[in-house]
C-alpha atoms as a PDB file:
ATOM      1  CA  UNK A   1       0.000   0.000   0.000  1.00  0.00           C
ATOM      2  CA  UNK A   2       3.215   2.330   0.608  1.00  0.00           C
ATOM      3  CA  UNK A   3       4.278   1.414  -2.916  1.00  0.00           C
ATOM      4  CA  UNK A   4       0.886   3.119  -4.192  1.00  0.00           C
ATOM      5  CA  UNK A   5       0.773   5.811  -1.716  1.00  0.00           C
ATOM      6  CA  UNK A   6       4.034   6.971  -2.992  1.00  0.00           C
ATOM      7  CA  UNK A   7       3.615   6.284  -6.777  1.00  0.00           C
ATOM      8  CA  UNK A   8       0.228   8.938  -6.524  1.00  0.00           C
ATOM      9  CA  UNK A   9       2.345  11.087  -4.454  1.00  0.00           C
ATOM     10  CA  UNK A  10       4.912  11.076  -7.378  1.00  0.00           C
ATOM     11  CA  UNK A  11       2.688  11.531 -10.182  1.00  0.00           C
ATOM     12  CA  UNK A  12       0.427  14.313  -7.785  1.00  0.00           C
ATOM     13  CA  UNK A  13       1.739  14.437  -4.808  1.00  0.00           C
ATOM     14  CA  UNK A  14      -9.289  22.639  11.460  1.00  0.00           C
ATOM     15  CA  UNK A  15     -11.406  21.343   9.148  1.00  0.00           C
ATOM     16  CA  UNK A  16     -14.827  21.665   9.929  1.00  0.00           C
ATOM     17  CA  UNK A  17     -17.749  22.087   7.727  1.00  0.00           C
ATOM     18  CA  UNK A  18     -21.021  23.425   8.676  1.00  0.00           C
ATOM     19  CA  UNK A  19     -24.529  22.029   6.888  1.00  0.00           C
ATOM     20  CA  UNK A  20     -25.906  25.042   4.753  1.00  0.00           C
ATOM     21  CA  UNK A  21     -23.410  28.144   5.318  1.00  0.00           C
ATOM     22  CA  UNK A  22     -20.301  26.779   3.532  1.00  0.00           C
ATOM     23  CA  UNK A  23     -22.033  25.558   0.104  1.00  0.00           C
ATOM     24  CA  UNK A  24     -19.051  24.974  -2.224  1.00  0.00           C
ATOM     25  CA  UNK A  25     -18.926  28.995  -2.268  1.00  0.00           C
ATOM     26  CA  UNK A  26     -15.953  29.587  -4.927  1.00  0.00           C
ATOM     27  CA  UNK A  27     -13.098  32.287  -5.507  1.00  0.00           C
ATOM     28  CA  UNK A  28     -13.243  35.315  -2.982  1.00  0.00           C
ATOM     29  CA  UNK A  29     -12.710  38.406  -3.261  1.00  0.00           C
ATOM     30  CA  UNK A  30      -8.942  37.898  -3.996  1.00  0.00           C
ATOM     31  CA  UNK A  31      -9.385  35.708  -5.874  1.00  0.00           C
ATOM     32  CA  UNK A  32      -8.217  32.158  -3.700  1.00  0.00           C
ATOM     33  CA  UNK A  33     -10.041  29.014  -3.620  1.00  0.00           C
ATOM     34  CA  UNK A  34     -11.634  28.443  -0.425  1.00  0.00           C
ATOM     35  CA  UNK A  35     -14.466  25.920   1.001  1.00  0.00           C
ATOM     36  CA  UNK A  36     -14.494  23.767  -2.182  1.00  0.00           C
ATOM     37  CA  UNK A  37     -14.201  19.773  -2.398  1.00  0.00           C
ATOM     38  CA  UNK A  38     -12.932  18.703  -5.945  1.00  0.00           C
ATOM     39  CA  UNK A  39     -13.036  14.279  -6.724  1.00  0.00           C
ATOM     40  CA  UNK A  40     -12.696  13.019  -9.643  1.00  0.00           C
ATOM     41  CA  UNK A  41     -10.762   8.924 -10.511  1.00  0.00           C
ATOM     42  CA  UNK A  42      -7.537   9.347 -11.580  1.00  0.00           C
ATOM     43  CA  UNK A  43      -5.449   7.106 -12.894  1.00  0.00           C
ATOM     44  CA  UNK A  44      -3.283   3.991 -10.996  1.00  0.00           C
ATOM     45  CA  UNK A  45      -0.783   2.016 -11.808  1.00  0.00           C
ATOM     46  CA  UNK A  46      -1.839  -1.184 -10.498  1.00  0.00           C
ATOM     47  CA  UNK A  47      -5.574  -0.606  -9.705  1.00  0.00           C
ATOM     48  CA  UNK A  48      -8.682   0.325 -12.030  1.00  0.00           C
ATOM     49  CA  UNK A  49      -8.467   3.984 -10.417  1.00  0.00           C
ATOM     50  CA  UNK A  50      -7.905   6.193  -7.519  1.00  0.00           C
ATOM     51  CA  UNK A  51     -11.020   7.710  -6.205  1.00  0.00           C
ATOM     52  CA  UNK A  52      -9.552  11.244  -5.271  1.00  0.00           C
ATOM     53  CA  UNK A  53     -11.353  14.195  -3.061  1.00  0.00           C
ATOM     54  CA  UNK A  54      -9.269  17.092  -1.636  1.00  0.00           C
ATOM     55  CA  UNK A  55     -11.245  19.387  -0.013  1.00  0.00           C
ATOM     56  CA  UNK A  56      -9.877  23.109   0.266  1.00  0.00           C
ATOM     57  CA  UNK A  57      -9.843  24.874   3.089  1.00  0.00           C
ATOM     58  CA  UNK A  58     -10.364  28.502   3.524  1.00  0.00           C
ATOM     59  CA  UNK A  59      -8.141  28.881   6.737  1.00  0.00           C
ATOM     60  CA  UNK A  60      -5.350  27.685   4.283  1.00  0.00           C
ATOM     61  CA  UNK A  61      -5.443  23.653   4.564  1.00  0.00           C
ATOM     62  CA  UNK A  62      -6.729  20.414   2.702  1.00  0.00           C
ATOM     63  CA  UNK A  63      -7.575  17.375   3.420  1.00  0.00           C
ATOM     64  CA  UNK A  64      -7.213  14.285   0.809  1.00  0.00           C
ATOM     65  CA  UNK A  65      -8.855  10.956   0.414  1.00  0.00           C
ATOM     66  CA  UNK A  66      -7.582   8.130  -1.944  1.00  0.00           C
ATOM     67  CA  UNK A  67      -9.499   5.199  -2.321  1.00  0.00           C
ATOM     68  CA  UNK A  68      -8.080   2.688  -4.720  1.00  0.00           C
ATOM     69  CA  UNK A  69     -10.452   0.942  -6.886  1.00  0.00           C
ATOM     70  CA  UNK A  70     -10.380  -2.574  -7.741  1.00  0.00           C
ATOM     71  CA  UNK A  71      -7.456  -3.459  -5.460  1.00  0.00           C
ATOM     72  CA  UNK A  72      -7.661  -5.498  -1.738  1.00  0.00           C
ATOM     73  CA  UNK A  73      -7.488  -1.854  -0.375  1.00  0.00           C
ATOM     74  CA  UNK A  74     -11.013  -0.600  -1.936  1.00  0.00           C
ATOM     75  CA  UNK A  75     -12.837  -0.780   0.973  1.00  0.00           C
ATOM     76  CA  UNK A  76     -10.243   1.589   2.868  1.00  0.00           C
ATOM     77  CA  UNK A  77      -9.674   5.111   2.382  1.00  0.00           C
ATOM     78  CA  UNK A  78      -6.341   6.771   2.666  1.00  0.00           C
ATOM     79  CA  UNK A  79      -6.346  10.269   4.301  1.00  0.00           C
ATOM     80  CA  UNK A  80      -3.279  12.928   4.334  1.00  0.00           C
ATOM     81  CA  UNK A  81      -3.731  16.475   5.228  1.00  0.00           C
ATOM     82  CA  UNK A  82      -1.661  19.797   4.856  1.00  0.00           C
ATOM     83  CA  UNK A  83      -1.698  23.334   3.927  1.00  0.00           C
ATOM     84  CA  UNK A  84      -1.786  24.927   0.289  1.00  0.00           C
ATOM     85  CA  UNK A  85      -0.636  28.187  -1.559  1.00  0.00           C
ATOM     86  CA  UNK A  86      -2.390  29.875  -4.412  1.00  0.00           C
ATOM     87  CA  UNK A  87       0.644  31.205  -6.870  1.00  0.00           C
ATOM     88  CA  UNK A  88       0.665  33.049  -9.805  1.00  0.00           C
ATOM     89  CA  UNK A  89      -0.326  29.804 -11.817  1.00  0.00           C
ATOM     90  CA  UNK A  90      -0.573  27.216  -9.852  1.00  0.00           C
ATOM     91  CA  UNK A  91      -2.039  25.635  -6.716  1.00  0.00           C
ATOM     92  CA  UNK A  92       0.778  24.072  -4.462  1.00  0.00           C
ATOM     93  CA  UNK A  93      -0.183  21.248  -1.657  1.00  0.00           C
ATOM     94  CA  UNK A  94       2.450  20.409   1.125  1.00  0.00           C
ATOM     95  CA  UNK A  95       1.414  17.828   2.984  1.00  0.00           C
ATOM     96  CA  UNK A  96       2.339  16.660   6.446  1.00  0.00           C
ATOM     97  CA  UNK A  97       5.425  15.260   5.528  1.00  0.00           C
ATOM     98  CA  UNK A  98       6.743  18.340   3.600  1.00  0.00           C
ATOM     99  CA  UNK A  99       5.633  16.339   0.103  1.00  0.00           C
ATOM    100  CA  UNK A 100       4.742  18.551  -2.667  1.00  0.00           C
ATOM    101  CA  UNK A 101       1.765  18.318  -5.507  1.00  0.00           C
ATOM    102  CA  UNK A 102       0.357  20.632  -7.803  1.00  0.00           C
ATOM    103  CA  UNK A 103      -2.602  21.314  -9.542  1.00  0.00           C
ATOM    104  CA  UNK A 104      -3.637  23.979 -12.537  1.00  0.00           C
ATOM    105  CA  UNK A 105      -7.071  26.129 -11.251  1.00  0.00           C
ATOM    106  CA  UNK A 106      -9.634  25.478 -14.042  1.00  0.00           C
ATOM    107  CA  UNK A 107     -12.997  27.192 -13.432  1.00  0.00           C
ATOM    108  CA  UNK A 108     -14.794  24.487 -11.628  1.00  0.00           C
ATOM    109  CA  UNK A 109     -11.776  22.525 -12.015  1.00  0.00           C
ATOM    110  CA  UNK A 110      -8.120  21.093 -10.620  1.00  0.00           C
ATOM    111  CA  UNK A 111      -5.853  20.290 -13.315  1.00  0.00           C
ATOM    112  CA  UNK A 112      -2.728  17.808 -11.515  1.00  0.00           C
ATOM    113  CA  UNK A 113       0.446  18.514 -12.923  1.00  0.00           C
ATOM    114  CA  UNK A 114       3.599  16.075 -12.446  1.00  0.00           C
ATOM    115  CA  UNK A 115       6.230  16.519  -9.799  1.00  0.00           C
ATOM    116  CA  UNK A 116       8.048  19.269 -11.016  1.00  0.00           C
ATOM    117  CA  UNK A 117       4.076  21.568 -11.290  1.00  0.00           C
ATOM    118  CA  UNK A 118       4.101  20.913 -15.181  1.00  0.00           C
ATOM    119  CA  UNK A 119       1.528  20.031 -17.621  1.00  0.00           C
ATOM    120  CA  UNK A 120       1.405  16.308 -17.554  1.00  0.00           C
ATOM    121  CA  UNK A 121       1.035  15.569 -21.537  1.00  0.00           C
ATOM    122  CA  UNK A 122      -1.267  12.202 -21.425  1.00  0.00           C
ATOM    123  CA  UNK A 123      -4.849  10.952 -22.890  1.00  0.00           C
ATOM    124  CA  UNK A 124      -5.876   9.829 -19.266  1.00  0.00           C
ATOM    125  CA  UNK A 125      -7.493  11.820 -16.679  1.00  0.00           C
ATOM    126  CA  UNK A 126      -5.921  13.791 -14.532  1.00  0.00           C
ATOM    127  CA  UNK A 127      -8.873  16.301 -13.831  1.00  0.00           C
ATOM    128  CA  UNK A 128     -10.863  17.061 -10.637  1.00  0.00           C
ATOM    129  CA  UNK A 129     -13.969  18.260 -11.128  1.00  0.00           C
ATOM    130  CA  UNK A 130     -15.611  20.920  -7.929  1.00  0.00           C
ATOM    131  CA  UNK A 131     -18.235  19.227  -6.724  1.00  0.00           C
ATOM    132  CA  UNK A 132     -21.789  20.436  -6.955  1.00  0.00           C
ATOM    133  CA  UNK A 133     -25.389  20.234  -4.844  1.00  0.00           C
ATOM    134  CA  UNK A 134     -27.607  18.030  -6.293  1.00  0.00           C
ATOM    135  CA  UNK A 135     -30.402  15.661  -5.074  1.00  0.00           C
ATOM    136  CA  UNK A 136     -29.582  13.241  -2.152  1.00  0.00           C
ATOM    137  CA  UNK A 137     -31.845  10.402  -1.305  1.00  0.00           C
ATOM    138  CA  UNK A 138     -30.622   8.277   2.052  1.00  0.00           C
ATOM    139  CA  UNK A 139     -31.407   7.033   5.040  1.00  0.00           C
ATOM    140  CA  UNK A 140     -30.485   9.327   8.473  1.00  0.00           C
ATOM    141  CA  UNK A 141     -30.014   8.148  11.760  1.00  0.00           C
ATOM    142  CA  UNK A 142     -29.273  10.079  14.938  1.00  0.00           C
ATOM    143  CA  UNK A 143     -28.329   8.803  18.056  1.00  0.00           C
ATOM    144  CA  UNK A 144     -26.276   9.885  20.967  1.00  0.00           C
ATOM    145  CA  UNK A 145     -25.417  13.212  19.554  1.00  0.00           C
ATOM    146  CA  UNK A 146     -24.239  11.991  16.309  1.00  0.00           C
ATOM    147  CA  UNK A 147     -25.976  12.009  12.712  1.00  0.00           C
ATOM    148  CA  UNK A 148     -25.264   9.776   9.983  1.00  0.00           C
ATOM    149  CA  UNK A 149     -26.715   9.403   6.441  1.00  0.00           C
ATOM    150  CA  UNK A 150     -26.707   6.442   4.090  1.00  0.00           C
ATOM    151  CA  UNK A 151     -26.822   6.814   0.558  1.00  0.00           C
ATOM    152  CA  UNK A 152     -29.305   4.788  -1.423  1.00  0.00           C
ATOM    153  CA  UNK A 153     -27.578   5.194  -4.474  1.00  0.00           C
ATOM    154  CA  UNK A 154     -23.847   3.673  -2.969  1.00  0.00           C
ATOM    155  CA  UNK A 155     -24.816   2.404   0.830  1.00  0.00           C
ATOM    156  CA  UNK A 156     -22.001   4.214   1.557  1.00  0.00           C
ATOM    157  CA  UNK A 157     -22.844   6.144   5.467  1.00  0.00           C
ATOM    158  CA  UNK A 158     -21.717   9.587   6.129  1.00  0.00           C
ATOM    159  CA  UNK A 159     -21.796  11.469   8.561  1.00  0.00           C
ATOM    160  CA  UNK A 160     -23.916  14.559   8.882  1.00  0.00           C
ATOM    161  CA  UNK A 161     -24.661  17.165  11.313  1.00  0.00           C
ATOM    162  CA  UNK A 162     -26.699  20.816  11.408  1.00  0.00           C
ATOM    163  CA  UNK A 163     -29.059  21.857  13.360  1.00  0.00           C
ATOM    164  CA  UNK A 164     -32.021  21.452  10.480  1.00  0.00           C
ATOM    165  CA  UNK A 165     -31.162  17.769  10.518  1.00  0.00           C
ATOM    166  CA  UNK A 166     -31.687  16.952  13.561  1.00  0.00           C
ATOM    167  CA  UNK A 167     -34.851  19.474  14.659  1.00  0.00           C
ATOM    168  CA  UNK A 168     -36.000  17.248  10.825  1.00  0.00           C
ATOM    169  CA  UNK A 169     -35.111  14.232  12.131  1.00  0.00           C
ATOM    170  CA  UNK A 170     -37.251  14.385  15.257  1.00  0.00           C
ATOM    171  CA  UNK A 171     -39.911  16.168  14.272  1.00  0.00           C
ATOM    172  CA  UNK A 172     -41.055  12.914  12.823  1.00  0.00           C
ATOM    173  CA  UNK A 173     -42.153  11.402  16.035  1.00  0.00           C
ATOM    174  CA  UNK A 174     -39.619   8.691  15.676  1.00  0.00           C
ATOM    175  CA  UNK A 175     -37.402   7.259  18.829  1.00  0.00           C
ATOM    176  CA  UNK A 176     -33.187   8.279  18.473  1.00  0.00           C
ATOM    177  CA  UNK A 177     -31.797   5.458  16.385  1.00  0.00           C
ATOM    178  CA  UNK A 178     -34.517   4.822  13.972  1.00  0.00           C
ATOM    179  CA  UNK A 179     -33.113   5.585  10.328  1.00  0.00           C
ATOM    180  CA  UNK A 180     -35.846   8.295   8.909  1.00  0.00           C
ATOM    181  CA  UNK A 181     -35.583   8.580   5.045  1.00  0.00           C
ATOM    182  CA  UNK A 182     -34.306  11.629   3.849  1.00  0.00           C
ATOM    183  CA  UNK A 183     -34.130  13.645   0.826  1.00  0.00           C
ATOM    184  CA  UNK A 184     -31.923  16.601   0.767  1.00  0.00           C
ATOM    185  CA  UNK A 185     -30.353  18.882  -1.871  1.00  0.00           C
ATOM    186  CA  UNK A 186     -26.262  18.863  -0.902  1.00  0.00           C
ATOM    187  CA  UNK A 187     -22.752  16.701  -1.631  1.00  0.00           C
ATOM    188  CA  UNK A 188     -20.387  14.457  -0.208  1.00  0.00           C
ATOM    189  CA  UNK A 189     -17.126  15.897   1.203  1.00  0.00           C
ATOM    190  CA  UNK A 190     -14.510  15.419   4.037  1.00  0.00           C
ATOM    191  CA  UNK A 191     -14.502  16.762   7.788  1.00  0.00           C
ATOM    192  CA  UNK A 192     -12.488  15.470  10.654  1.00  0.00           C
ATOM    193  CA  UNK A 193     -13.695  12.665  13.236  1.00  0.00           C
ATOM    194  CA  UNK A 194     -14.262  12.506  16.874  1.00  0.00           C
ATOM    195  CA  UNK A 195     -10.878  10.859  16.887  1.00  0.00           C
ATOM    196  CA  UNK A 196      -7.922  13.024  16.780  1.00  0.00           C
ATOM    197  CA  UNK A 197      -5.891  12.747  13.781  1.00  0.00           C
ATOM    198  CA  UNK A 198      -8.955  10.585  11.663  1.00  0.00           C
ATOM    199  CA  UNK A 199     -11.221  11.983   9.078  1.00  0.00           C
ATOM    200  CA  UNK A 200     -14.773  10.876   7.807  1.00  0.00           C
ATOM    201  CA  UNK A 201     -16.734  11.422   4.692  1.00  0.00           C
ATOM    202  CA  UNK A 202     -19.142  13.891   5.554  1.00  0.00           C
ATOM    203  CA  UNK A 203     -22.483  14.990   4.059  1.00  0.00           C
ATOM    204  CA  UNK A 204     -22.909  19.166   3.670  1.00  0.00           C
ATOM    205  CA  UNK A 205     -26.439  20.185   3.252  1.00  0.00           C
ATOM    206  CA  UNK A 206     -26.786  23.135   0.928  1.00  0.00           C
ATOM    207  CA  UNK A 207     -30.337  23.765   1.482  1.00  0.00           C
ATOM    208  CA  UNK A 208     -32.068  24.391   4.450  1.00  0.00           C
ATOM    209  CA  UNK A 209     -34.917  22.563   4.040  1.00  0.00           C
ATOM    210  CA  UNK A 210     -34.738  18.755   4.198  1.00  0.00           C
ATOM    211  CA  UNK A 211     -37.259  16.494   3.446  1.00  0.00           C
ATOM    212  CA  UNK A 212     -37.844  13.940   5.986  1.00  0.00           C
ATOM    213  CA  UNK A 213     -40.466  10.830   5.148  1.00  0.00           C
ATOM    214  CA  UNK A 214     -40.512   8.541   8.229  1.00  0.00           C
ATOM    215  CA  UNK A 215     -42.874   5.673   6.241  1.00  0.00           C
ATOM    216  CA  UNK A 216     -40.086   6.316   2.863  1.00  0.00           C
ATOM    217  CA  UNK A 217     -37.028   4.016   2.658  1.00  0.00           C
ATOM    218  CA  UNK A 218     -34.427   3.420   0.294  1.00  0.00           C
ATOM    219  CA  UNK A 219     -36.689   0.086  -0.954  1.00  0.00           C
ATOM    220  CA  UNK A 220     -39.677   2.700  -1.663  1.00  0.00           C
ATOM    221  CA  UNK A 221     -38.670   6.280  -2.098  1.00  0.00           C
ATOM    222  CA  UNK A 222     -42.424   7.073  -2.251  1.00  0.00           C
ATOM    223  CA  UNK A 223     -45.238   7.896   0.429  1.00  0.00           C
ATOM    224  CA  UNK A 224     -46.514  10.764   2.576  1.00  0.00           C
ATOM    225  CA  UNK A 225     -43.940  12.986   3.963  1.00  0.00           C
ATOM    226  CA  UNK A 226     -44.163  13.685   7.880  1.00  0.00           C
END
């Protein structure tokens, strides 16, 4: 796994996110990219693809996930985390261990450039993509002061917190625990654990109104919302 972690490392290379207020929100004012998560799968050299997310930071840090596809490691995701710097041209990421990657700012996109922050001449992708809102259907769950939401689409569970969630969840009726079906306009990022040092995919809400159906389920997305 080393051997792969430093063969994506050659060819590329505080943390908190709030449900609703940080929605993907673009360049500010001058003109650095802040609160955006960018996945696309890029390519691997003995896998069918490395599922990548790096979520930018506005307070100057990232976090990145690698998940390699088709490989005894694609049910584990790899985390590293460090700061970036918004050149004249370029975006540079130094991670934890001083390791540097780079990536050309596209519009809605993250070019990765090889190891030296050039163009990397090739027919495969190397392009990340900012994620945008769209239509979430799942099932959430909240118990002891913790939310979680399971896609339908993937199974995959992340979590998810906000304050509309929850005040949703129960006004239901249903007991802490129960999983309450849930659609909800937002996208899947990154935010860090309960354990120090850990990460977890994370679900940001970019409306403020989700739709809670406590007789809906992933098995029947229809019937009379509560």
């Amino acid at each position: 796994m080393m051997g792969k972690k430093f063969l994506f490392a050659a060819v590329a290379a505080g943390l908190f996110i709030l449900s609703g207020c940080q929605n993907n929100i673009g360049l500010s004012l001058d003109g650095k990219i802040v609160d955006q998560t960018y996945n696309s799968i890029l390519p691997c050299a003995d896998c069918s693809g490395i599922d990548t997310t790096i979520l930018v930071n506005q307070d100057g840090s990232y976090v990145m996930e690698q998940s390699y596809q088709g490989s005894p490691d694609d049910k584990r995701s790899f985390f590293e985390s460090g700061t970036w710097v918004l050149g004249k041209d370029k975006l540079t990421l130094t991670n934890s261990y001083g390791e540097k990657s780079y990536y050309l700012p596209r519009e809605d996109k993250l070019v990765m450039l090889d190891i030296d922050g050039n163009v990397i001449n090739s027919e495969l992708n190397y392009t990340l993509a900012k994620v945008q809102p769209k239509q979430l259907a799942g099932e959430f769950t909240y118990f002891a002061d913790a939310g979680t939401f399971k896609d339908c689409q993937s199974g995959r569970v992340y979590a998810a917190s906000g304050i509309e969630l929850e005040k949703g969840y129960f006004s239901t009726g249903v007991e802490g625990g129960t999983p309450v079906y849930l659609e909800v306009n937002g996208y899947y990022s990154i935010r860090p654990s309960m354990e120090d040092g850990q990460y977890d995919r994370a679900l940001v809400v970019a409306d403020e109104k989700p739709r809670f159906n406590r007789h809906g389920s992933c098995g029947n997305h229809r019937g009379s919302r509560s």
